[in-house]
Protein backbone atom coordinates (compact mmCIF):
# COMPACT_ATOMS: atom_id res chain seq x y z
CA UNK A 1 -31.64 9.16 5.01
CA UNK A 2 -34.41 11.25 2.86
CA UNK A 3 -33.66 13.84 0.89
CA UNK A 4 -36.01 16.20 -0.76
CA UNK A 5 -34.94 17.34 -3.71
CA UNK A 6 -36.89 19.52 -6.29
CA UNK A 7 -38.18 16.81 -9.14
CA UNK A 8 -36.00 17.71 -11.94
CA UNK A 9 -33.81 20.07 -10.71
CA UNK A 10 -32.02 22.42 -13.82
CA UNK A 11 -28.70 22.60 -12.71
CA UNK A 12 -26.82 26.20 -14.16
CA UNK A 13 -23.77 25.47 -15.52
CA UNK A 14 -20.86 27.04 -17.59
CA UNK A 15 -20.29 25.88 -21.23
CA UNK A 16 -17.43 23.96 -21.04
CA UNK A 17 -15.54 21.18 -23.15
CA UNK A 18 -13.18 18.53 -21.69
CA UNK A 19 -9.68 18.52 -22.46
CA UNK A 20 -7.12 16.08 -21.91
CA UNK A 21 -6.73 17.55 -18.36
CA UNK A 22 -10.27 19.02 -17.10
CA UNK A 23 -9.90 21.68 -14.98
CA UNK A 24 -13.07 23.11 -14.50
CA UNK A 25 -15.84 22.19 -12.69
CA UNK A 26 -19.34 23.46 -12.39
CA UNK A 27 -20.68 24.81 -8.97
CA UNK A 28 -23.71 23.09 -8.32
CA UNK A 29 -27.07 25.41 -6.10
CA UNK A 30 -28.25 22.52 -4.87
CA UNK A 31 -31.61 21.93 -2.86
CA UNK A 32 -32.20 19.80 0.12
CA UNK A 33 -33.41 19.41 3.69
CA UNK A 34 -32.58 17.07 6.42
CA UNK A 35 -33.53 17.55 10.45
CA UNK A 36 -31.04 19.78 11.78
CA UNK A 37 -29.68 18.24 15.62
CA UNK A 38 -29.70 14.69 14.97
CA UNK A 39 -27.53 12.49 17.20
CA UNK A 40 -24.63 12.17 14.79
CA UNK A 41 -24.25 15.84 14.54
CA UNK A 42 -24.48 16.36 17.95
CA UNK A 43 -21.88 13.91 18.77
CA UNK A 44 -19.37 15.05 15.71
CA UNK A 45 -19.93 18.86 16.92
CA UNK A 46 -18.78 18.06 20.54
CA UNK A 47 -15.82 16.47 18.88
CA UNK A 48 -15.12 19.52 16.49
CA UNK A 49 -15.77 21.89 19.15
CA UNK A 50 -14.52 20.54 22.04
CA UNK A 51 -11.11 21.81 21.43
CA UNK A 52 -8.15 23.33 23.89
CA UNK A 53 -10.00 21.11 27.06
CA UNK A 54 -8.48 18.00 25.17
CA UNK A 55 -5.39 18.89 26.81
CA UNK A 56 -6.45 20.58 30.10
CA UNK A 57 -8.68 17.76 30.95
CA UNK A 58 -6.87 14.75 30.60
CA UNK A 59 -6.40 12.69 33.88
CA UNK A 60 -3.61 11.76 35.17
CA UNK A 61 -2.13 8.55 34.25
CA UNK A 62 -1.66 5.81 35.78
CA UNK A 63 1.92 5.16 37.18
CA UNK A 64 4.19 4.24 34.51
CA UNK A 65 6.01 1.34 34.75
CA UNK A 66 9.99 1.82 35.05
CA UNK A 67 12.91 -0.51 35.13
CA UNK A 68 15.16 -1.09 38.24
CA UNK A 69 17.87 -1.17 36.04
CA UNK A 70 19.04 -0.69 32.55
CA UNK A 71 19.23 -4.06 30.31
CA UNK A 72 21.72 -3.78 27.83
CA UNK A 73 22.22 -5.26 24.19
CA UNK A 74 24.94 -7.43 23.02
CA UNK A 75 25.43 -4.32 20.84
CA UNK A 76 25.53 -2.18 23.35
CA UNK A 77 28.01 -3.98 25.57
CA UNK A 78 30.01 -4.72 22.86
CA UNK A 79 30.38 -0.78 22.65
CA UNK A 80 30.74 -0.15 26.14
CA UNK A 81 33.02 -2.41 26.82
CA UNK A 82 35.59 -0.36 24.00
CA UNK A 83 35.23 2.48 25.58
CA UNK A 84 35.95 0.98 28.57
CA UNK A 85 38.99 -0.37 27.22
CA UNK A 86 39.92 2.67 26.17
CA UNK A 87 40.44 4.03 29.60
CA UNK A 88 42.05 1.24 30.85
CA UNK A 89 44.61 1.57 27.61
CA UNK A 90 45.39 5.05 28.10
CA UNK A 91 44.98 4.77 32.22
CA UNK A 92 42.44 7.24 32.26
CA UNK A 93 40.15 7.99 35.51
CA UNK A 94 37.59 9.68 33.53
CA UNK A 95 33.53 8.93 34.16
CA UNK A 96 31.77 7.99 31.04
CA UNK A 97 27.84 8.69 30.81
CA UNK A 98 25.44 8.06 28.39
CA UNK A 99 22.97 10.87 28.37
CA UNK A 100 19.65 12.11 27.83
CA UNK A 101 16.79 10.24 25.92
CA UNK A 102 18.67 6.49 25.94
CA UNK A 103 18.76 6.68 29.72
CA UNK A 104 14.51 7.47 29.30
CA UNK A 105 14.00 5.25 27.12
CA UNK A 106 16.27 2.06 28.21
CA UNK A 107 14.29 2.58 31.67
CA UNK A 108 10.76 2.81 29.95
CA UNK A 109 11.77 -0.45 28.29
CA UNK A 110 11.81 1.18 24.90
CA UNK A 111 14.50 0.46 22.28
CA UNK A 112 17.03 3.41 21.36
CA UNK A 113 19.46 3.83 18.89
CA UNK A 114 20.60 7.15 19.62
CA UNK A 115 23.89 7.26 22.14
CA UNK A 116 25.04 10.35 23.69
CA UNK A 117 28.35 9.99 25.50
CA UNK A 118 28.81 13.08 28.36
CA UNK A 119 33.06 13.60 29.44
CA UNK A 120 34.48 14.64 32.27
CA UNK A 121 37.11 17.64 31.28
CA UNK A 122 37.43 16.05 27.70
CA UNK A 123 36.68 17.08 24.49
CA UNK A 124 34.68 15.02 22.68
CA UNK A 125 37.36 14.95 19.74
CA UNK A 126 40.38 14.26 21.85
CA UNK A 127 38.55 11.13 23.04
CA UNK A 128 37.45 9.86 19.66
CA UNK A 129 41.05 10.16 18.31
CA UNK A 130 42.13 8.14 21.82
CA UNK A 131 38.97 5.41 20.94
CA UNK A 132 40.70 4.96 17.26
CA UNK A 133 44.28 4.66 18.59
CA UNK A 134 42.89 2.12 20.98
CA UNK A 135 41.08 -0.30 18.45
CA UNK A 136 44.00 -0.25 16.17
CA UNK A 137 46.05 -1.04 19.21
CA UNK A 138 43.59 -4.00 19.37
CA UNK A 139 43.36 -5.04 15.76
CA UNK A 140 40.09 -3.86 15.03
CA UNK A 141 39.49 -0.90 12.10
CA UNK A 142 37.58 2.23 13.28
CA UNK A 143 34.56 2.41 10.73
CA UNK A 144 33.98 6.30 10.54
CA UNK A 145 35.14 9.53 12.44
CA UNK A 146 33.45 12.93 11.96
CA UNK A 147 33.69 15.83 13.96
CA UNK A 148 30.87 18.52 13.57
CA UNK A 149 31.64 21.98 14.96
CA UNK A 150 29.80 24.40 16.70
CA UNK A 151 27.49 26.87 14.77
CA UNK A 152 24.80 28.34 16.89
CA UNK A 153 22.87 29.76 14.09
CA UNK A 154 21.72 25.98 13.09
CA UNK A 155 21.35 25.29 16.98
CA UNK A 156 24.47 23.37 16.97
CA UNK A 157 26.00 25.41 20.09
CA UNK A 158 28.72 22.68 20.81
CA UNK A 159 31.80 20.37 19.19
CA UNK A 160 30.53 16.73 18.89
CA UNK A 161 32.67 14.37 17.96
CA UNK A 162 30.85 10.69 16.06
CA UNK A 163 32.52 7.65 15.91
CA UNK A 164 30.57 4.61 14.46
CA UNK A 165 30.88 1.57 16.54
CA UNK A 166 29.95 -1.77 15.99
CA UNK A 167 28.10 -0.14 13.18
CA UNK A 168 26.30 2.16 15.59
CA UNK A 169 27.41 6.37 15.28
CA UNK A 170 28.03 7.54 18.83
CA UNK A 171 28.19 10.96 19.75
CA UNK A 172 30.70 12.48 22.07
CA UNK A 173 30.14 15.75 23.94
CA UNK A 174 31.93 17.21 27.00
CA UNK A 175 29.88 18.18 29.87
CA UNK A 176 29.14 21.41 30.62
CA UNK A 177 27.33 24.10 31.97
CA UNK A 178 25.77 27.69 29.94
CA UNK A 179 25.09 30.96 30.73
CA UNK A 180 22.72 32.79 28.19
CA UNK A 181 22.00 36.58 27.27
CA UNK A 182 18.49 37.62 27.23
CA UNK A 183 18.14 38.46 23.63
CA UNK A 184 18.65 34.80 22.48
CA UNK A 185 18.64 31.15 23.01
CA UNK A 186 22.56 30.69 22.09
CA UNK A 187 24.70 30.59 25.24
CA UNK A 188 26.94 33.35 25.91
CA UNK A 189 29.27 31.72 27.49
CA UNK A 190 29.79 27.73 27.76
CA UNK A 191 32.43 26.24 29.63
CA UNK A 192 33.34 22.55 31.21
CA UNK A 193 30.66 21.69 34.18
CA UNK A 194 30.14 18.97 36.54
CA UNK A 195 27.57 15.98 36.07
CA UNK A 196 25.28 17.73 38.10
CA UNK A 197 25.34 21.28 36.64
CA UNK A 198 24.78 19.86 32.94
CA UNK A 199 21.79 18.08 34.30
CA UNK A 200 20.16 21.31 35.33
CA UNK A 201 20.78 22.73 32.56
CA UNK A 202 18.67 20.29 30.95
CA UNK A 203 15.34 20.57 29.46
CA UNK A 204 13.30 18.21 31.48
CA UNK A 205 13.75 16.54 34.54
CA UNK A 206 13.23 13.09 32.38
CA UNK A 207 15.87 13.81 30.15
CA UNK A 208 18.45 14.77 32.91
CA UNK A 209 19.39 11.30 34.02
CA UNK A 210 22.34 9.64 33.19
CA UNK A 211 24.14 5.87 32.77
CA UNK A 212 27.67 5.38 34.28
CA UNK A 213 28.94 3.36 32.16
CA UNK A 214 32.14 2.50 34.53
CA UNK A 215 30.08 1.79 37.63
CA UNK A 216 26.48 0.16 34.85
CA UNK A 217 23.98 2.50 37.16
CA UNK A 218 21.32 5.16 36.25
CA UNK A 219 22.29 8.65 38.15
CA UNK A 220 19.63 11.18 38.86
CA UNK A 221 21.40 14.48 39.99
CA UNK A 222 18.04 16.29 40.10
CA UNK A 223 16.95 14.22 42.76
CA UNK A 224 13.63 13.86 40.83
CA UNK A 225 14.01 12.63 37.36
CA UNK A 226 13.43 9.25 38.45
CA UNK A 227 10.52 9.88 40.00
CA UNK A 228 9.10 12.21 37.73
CA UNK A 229 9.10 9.42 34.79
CA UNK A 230 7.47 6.85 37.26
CA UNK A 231 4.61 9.18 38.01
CA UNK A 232 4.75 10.40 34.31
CA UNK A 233 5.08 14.06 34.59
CA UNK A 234 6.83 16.73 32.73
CA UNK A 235 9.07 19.08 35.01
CA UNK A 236 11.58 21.11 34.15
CA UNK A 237 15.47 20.70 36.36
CA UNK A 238 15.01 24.31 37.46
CA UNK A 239 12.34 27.15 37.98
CA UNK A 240 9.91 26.49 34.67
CA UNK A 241 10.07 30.30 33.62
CA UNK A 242 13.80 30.71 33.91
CA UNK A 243 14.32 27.89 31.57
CA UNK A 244 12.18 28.93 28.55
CA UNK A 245 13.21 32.17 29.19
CA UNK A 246 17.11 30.72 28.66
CA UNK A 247 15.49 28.56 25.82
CA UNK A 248 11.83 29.16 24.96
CA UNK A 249 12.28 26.26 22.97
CA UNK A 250 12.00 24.46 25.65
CA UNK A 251 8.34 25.36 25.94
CA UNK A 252 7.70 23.14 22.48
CA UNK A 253 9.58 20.41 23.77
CA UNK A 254 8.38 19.86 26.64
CA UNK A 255 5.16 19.76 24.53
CA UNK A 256 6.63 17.16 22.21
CA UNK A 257 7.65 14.78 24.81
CA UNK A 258 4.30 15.22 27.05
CA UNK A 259 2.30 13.64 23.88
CA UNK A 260 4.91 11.78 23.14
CA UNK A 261 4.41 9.36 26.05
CA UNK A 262 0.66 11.16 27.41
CA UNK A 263 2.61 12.67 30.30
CA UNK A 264 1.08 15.60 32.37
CA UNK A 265 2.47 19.17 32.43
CA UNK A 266 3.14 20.32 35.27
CA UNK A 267 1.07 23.37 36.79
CA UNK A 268 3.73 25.13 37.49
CA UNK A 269 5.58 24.21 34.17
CA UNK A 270 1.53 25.80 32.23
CA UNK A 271 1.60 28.85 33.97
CA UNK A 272 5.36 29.92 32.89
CA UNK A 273 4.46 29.14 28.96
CA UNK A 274 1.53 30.67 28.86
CA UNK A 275 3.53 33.47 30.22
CA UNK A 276 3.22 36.82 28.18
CA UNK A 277 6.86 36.91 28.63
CA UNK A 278 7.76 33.49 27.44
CA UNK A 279 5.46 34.10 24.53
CA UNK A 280 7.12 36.63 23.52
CA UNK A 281 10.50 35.40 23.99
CA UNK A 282 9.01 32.21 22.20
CA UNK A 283 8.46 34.51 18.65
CA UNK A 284 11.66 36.76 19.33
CA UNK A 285 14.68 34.00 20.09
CA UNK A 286 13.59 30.75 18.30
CA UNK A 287 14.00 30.91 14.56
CA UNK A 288 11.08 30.00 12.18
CA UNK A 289 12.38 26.74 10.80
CA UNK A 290 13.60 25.94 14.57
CA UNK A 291 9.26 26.16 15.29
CA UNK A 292 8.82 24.37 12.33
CA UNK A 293 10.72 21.70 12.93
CA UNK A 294 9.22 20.46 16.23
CA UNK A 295 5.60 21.64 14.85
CA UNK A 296 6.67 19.10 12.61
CA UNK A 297 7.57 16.30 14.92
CA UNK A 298 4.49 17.00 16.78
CA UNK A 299 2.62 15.99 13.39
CA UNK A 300 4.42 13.28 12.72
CA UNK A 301 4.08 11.40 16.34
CA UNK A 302 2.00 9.08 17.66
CA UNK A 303 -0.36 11.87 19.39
CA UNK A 304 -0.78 14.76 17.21
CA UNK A 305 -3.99 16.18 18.77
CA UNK A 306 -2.78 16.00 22.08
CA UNK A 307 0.19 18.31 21.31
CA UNK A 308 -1.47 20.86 19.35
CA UNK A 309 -4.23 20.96 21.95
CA UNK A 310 -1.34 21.18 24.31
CA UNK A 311 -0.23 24.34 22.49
CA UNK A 312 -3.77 25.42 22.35
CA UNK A 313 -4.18 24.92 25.74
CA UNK A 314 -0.83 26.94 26.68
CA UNK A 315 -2.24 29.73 24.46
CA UNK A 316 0.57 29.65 22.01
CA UNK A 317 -1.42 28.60 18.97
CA UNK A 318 -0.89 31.81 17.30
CA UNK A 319 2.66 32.68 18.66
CA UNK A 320 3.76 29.05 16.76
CA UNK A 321 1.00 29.62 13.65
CA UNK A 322 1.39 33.43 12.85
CA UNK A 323 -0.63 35.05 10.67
CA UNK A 324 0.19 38.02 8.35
CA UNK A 325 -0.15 41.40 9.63
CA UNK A 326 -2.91 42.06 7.73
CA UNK A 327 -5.72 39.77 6.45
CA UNK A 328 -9.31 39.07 5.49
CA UNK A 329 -11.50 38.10 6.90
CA UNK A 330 -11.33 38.37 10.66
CA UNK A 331 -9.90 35.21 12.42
CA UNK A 332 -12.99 34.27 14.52
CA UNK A 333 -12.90 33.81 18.53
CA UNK A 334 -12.26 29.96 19.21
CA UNK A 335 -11.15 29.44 15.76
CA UNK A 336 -7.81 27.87 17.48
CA UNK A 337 -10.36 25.52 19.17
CA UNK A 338 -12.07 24.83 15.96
CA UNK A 339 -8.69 23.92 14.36
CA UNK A 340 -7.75 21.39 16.95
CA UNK A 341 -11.34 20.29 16.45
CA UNK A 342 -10.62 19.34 12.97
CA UNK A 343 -7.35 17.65 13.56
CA UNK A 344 -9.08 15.68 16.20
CA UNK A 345 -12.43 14.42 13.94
CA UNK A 346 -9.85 13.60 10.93
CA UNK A 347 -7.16 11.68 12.72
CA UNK A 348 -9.97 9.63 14.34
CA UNK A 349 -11.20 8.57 10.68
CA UNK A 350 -7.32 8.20 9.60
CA UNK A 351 -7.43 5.70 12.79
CA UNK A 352 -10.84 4.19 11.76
CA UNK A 353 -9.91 3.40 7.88
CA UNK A 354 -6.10 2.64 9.04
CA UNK A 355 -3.05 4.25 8.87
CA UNK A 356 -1.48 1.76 6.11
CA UNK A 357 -3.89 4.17 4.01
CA UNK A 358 -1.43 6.83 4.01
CA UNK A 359 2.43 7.29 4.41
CA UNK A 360 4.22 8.89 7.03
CA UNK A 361 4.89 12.05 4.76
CA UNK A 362 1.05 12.05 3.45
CA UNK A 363 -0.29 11.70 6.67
CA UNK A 364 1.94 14.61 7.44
CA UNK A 365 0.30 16.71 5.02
CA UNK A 366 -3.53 15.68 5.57
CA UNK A 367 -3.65 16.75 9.34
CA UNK A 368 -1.72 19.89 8.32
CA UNK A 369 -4.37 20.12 5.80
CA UNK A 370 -6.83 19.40 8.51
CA UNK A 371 -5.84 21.43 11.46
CA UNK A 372 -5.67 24.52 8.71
CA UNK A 373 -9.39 24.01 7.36
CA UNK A 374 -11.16 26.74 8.99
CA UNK A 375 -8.38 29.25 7.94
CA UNK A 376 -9.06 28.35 4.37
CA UNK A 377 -10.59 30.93 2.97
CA UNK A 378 -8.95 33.84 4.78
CA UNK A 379 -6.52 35.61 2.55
CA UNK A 380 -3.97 38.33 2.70
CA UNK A 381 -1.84 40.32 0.01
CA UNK A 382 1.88 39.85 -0.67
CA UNK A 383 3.97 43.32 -1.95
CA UNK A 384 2.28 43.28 -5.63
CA UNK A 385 -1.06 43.02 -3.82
CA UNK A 386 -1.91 39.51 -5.21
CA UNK A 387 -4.37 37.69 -2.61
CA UNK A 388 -2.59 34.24 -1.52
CA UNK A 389 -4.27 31.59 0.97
CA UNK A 390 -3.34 32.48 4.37
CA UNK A 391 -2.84 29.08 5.59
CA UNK A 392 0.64 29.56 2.53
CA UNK A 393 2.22 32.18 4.55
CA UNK A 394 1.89 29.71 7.93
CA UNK A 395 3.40 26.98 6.21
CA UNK A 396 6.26 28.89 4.52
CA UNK A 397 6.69 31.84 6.87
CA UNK A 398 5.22 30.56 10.15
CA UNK A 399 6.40 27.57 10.25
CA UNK A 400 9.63 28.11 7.20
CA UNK A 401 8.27 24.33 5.50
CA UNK A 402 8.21 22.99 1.82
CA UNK A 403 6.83 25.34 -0.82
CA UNK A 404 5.53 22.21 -1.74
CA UNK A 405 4.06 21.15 1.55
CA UNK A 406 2.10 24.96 1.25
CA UNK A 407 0.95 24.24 -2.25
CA UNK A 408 -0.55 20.53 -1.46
CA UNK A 409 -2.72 21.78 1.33
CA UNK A 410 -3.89 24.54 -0.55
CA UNK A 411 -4.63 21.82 -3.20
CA UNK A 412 -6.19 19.68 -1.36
CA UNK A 413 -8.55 22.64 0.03
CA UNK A 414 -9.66 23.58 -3.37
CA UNK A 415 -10.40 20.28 -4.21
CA UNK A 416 -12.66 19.70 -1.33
CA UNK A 417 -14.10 22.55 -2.00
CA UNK A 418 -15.05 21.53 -5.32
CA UNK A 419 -15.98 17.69 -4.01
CA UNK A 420 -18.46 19.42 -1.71
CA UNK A 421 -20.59 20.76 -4.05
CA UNK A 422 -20.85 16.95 -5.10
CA UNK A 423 -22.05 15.18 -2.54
CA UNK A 424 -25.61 16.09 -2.09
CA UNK A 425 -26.53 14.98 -5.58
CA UNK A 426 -24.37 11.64 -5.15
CA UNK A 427 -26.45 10.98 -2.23
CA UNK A 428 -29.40 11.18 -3.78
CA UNK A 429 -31.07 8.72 -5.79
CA UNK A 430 -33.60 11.11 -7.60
CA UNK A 431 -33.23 11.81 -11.04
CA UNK A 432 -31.20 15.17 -11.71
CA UNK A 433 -30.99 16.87 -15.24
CA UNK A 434 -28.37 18.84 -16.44
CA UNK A 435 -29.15 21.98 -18.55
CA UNK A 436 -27.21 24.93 -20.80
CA UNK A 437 -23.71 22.38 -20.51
CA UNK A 438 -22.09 22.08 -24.21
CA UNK A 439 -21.08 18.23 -24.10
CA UNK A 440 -19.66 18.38 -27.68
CA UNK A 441 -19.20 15.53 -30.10
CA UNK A 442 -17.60 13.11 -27.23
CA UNK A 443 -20.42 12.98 -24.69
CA UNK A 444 -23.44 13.62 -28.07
CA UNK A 445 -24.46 10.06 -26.32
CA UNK A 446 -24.58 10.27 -22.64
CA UNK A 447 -27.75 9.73 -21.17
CA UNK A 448 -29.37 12.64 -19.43
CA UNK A 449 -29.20 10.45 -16.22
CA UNK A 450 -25.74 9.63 -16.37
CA UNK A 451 -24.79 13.36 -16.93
CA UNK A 452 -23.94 13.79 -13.24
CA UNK A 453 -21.83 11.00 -13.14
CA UNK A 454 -20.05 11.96 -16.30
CA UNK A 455 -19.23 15.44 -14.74
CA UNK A 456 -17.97 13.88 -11.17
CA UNK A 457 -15.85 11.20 -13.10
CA UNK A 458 -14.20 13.91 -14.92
CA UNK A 459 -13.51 16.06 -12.12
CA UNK A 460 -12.30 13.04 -10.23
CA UNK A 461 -9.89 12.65 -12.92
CA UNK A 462 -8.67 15.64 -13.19
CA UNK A 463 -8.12 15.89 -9.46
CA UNK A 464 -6.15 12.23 -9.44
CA UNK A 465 -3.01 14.59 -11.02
CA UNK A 466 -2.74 15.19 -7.17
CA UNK A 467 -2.45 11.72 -6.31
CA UNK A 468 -4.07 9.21 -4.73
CA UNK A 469 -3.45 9.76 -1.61
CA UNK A 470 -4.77 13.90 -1.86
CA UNK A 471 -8.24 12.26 -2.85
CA UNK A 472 -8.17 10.38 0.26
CA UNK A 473 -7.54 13.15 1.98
CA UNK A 474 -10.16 15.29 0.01
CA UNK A 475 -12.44 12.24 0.97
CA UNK A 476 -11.17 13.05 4.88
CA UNK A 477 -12.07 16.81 4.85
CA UNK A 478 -15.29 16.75 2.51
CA UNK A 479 -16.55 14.51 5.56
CA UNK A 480 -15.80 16.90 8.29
CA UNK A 481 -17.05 20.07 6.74
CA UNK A 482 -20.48 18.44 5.37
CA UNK A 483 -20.79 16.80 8.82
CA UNK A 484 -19.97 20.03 11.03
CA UNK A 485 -21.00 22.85 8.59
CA UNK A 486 -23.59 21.30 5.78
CA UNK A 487 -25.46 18.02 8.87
CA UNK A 488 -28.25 19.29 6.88
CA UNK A 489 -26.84 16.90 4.10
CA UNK A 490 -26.22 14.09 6.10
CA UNK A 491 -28.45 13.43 8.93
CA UNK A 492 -27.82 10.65 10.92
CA UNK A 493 -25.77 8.70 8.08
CA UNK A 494 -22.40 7.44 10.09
CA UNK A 495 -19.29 9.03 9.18
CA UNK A 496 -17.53 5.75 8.41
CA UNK A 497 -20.40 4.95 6.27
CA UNK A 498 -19.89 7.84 4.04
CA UNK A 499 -17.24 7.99 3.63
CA UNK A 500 -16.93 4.37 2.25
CA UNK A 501 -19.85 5.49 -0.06
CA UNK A 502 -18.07 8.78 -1.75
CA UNK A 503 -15.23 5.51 -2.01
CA UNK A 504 -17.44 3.09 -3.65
CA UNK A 505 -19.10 5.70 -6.04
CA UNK A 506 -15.37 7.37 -7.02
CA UNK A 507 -14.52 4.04 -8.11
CA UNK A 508 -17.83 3.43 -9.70
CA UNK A 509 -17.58 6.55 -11.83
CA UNK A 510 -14.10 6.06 -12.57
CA UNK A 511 -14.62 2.12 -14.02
CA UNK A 512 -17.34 3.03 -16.20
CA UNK A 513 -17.03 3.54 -19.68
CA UNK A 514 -19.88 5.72 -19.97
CA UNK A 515 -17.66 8.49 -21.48
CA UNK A 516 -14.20 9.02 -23.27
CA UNK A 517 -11.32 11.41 -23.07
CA UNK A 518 -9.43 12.51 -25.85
CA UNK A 519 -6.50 14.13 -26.52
């Protein structure tokens, strides 16, 4: 890579003196020129720009491979065969089912902890308390009864009943059928239903099978459920709009679970969420922290882009990511796409350096970080007309997270910011002075050539109060926005390749004993 650089360059900075935590760093006006269209940028741009079609393009899988039959653990029949027992004990005709995402699972061959028992004209409590009186009756100690109640304004619109088993908590629910009122997601009415109404009143056709546990089969009362997970689709029980309209957040889940295992939406299933009508049900029924909370599991799965390009795609990006009613400056056209974009180009590196790099929660944080880059300098004003990052009122309003989740993006935006300015004189190997900077009495013997370093080591410092991981993540960003808005920097240097050098020359700075701190 060549870059030309004025011979040398007087670099304007503020008088400053280090303290024990540096907080300021100069701005540098740099100089340089690279060929503009090289085949890196190229390539990068089509992967920043290339956006919503991510999710609209994507063919359809291959058939997915599903069981005959469910394969059980020792565990698992262990706990069956109790609650079989229990019948028998109390001479009970009742059907036991296991519902929901074991049944999908089990079938796809996956492991699942998560057991969902569906009764027949039972309470979910009145069985538990029958399961306890059996394994006494047996000798055996129940470990643990709870019983939550309803409370629809967490979303909890039912009685379940938990009772841990062979050190597994299994959930007991009656099965039912809902009628709901078109000013919110909470049933109106709820009342015992048959096997087959509570699988239509499911959310997906995948999640609407069930396991008889008296009779060991899989039962598909949708007629299609079965077949829908073979050929890997997502389909709702009954007509797509009517169920988000009941439940718009339906919309996000069927989202979730379509990345979650690269199933296709159906058409039919696109055109209802994009649906002006379930939009706005969408923003007016589902709370906040409801949104935020699948947003959230979205982040955290395997296939983050696909889902947000999914919600891109469904033109719900800013129904689920408000903004303020008022902010500056304007939100460019395609700046959804761009945003995706992002997310895309950075979880590719996370891939490419490995995700051992980065915990589940920090990993969290850098795509949110990510995904929110091009909104990062667009503010609005709160009541006492103090200007606050936008991308803080998605986070805590939008999307009701951590103040602390809002606060480390920010951070990490700022810092980037500052890292930027950085890079082109890192890159280069010419000789840059530093003028008008007050070093004081601890830097009276740094050489004019080490200057630069001295001021990146102390700004790399001073950013390490945010953790290791934040620089990594700083690292991430600086990379996208040189490569997609500065190429001229970069040219045809690979991406992996820099971003190992900004590594090597943090570490570099930071081992050298060219300067000292005090206190």
């Amino acid at each position: 890579m060549r870059v030309a650089v004025k011979p040398l360059l007087l670099l304007q900075l503020p008088n400053f003196r280090p303290t024990k935590k540096p907080n300021i760093l100069p701005t540098f006006r740099n100089s340089y020129s690279i060929p503009l269209n090289t085949p890196f940028q190229t390539t990068l741009t089509k992967t920043l720009t290339r956006g919503i079609s991510m999710a609209a393009s994507s063919p359809p899988p291959t058939t997915v491979h599903v069981r005959d039959e469910i394969e059980l653990t020792n565990v698992e029949k262990k706990i069956f065969d109790r609650l079989l027992g229990t019948l028998r004990h109390f001479g009970l005709q009742n059907q036991l089912r296991v519902a929901g995402g074991w049944v999908r699972d089990k079938l796809l061959g996956k492991d699942c902890y998560d057991i969902d028992i569906a009764l027949e004209d039972m309470m979910g409590s009145e069985f538990v308390a029958k399961v306890r009186d059996y394994l006494l009756s047996v000798g055996e100690e129940p470990q643990g009864i709870a019983v939550i109640p309803s409370n629809p304004e967490q979303s909890k619109h039912l009685e379940t009943a938990r009772m841990r088993i062979c050190d597994m908590w299994i959930d007991f629910v009656n099965l039912r059928c809902e009628e709901y009122s078109d000013d919110s997601r909470i049933p109106k009415t709820q009342k015992f239903g048959t096997a087959e109404e509570d699988a239509y009143r499911r959310d997906l056709t995948i999640n609407s099978l069930f396991y008889n546990i008296n009779t060991s089969s899989v039962e598909d009362y949708t007629k299609r459920g079965l077949e829908d997970l073979k050929s890997g689709r997502i389909v709702t029980p009954l007509p797509p709009k009517a169920t988000f309209m009941d439940d718009p957040l339906r919309v996000l889940r069927a989202i979730r679970f379509g990345a979650r295992f690269e199933f296709i939406l159906d058409e039919e299933l696109k055109e209802a969420a994009a649906g002006d009508d379930v939009k706005g049900a969408l923003a007016a029924k589902i709370s906040r922290e409801r949104i935020g909370t699948e947003i959230d599991l979205m982040i955290s799965g395997k296939q983050p882009v696909k889902a947000m390009a999914y919600i891109c795609d469904l033109k719900l990006f800013w129904v689920v990511f408000s903004l303020p009613p008022k902010f500056e400056p304007a939100v460019s056209e395609g700046c959804d796409r761009l945003c995706i974009g992002y997310l895309d180009a950075t979880w590719n590196l996370i891939q490419l350096i490995g995700c051992s790099t980065f915990s589940d929660e920090y990993r969290r944080l850098c795509l949110y970080a990510a995904m929110f880059l091009p909104l990062r300098k667009t503010i609005y004003k709160d009541n006492k007309a103090k200007k606050i990052p936008v991308v803080n009122y998605i986070l805590r309003e939008s999307l009701k997270r951590k103040a602390s989740d809002a606060e480390t993006v920010i951070n990490v935006h700022n810092a980037m910011e500052k890292f930027l300015s950085l890079i082109p004189f890192l890159a280069s190997n010419e000789n840059i002075q530093l003028s008008e900077v007050e070093w004081g009495k601890e830097f009276a013997d740094v050489p004019v050539t080490s200057q630069l370093r001295v001021l990146t080591g102390i700004y790399l410092i001073s950013s390490f109060e945010l953790h290791i991981w934040h620089m990594a993540s700083v690292f991430l960003l600086t990379v996208q926005v040189s490569c997609y808005e500065k190429s001229k920097i970069f040219g045809e240097l690979p991406c992996w390749c820099l971003l190992c050098c900004i590594k090597l020359n943090a570490l570099k700075i930071l081992k050298t004993r060219t300067f000292t701190l005090t206190s």
